[in-house]
Protein backbone atom coordinates (compact mmCIF):
# COMPACT_ATOMS: atom_id res chain seq x y z
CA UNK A 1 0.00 0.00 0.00
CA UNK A 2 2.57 2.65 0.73
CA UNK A 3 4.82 1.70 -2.27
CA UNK A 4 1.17 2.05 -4.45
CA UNK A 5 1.56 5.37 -2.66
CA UNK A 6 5.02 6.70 -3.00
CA UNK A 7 4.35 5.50 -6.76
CA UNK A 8 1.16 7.63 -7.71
CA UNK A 9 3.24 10.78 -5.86
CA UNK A 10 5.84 10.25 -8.12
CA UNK A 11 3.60 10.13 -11.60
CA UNK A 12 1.45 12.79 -10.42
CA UNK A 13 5.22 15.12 -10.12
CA UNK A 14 5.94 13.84 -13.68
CA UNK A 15 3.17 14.43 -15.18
CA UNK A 16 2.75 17.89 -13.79
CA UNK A 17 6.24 19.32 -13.49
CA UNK A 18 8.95 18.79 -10.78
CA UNK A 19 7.96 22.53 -9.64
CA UNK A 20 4.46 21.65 -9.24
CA UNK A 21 2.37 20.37 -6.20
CA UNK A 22 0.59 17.23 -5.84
CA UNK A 23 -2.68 17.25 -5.15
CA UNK A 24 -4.21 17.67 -1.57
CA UNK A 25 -5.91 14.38 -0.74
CA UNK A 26 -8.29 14.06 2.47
CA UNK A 27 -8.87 10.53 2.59
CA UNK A 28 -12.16 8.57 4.06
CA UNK A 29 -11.96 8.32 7.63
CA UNK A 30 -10.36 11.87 7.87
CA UNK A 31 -11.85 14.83 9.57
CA UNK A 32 -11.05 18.23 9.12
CA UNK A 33 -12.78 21.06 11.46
CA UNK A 34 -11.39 24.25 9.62
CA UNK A 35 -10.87 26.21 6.93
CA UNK A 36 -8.63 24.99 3.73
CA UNK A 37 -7.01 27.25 1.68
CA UNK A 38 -5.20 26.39 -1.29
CA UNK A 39 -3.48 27.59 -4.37
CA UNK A 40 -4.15 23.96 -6.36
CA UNK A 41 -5.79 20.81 -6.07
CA UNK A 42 -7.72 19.22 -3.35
CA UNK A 43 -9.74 15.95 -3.48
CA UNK A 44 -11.70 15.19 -0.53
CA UNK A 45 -13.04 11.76 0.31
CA UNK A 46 -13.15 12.15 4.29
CA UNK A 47 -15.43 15.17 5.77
CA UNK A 48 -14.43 18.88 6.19
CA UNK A 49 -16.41 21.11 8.25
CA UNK A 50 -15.14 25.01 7.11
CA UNK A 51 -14.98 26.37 4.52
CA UNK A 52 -12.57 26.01 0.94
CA UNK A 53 -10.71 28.50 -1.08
CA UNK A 54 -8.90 26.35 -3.95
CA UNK A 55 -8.44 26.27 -7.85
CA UNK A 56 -9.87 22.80 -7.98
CA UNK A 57 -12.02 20.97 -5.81
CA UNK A 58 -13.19 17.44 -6.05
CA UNK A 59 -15.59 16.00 -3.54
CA UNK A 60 -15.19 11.83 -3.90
CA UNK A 61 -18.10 9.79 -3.66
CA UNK A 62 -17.43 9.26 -0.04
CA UNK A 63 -16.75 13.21 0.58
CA UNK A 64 -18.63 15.08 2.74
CA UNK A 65 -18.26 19.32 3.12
CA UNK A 66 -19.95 21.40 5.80
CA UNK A 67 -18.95 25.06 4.39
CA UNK A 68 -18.89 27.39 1.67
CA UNK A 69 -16.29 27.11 -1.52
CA UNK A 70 -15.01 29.33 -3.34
CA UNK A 71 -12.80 27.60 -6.40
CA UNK A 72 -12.70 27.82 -10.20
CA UNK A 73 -13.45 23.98 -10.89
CA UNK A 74 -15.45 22.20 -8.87
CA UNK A 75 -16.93 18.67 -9.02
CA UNK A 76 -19.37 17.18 -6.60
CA UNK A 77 -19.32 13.28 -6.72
CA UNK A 78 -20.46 12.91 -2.53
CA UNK A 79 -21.85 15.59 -0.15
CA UNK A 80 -22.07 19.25 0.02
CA UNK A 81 -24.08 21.47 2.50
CA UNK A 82 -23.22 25.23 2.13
CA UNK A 83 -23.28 27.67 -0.95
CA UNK A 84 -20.83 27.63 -3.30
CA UNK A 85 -19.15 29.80 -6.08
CA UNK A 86 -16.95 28.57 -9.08
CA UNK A 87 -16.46 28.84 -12.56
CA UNK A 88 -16.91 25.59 -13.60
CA UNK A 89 -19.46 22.70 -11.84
CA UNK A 90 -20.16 19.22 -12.33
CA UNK A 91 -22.34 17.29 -10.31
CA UNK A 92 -22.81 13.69 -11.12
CA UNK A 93 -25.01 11.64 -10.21
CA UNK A 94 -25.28 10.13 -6.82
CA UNK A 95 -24.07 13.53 -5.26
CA UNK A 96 -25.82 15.85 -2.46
CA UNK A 97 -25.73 19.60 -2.54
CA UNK A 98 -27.89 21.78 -0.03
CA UNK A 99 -26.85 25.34 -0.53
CA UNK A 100 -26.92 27.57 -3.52
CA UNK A 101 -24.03 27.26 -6.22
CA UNK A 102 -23.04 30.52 -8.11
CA UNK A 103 -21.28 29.29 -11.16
CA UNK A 104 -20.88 30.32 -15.30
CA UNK A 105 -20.82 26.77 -16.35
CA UNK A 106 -23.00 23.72 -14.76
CA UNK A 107 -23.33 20.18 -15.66
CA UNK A 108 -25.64 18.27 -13.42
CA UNK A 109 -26.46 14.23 -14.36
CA UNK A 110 -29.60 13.03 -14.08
CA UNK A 111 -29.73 11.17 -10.22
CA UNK A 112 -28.12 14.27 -8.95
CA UNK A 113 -29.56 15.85 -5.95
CA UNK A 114 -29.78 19.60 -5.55
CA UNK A 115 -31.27 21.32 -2.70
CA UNK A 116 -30.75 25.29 -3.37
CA UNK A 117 -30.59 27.45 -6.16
CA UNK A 118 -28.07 27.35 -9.43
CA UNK A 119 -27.54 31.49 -9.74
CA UNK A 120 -25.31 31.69 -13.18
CA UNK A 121 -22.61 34.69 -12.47
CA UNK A 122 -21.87 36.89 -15.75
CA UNK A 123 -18.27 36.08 -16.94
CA UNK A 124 -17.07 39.50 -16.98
CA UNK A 125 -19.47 40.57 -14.03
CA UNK A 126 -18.26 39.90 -10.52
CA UNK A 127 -20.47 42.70 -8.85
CA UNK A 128 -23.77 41.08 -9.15
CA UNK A 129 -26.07 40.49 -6.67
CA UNK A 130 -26.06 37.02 -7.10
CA UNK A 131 -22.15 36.75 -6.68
CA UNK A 132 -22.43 38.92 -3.63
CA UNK A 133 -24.47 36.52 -1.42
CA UNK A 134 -21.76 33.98 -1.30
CA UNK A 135 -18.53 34.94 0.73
CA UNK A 136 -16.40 32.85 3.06
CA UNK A 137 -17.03 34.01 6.84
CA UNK A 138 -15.44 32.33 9.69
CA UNK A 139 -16.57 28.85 9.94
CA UNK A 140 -19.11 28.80 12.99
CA UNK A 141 -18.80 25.30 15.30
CA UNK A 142 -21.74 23.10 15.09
CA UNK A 143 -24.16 23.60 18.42
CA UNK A 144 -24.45 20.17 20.38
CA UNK A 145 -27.79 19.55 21.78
């Protein structure tokens, strides 16, 4: 298993540059309370509670995200609850939103479950109303009853 590991690091380097990151991976059976910022990559498989600032974003079938995103690419193959803004959305089928998504592009399959709005953001206009409802406050701690 860790060799299988060490190996994919080392393809994902070549194939992307020496000077370039790997991928951020959050595997199942992780849990995150906070928020993630990053300049590149991040598939999530575990469950994040805060919010996500990234240029990609993949949610795995067994991903689960309590928070807002902000990224350019996202795709939503598990669980989202909280609004979302990117350029680019896929949501297959099988996945979970609750929240709204602010996007320019969407592709949703059919079996896809969307709870919320899909507001479509002008390319060149970032000052619309719609764009404006979804910013990335501090992440607020789930109340225990």
């Amino acid at each position: 298993m860790r060799f299988r590991r060490m190996l994919y690091l080392k393809i994902a380097r070549m194939s992307r540059g020496s000077n370039t990151p790997v991928p951020s991976i959050i595997s199942f059976g992780t849990r995150i309370k906070g928020n993630i910022l990053s300049g590149d990559v991040i598939h999530i498989d575990g469950t994040i509670e805060g919010n996500i600032m990234c240029e990609e974003l993949i949610i795995g079938s067994k991903g689960h995200v309590y928070g807002q995103i902000k990224a350019k690419n996202l795709s939503i193959y598990g669980f989202l609850q909280g609004s979302s803004e990117a350029e680019n959305v896929i949501i297959t089928k099988g996945a979970r939103v609750i929240g709204d998504i602010v996007h320019q592009s969407i592709a949703v399959e059919p079996g896809a479950i969307i709870d919320g709005r899909c507001i479509r953001a002008q390319k060149n206009d970032t000052k619309t109303e719609s764009a404006k409802t979804v910013q990335m406050p501090a992440h607020k701690e789930k109340e225990s009853a």
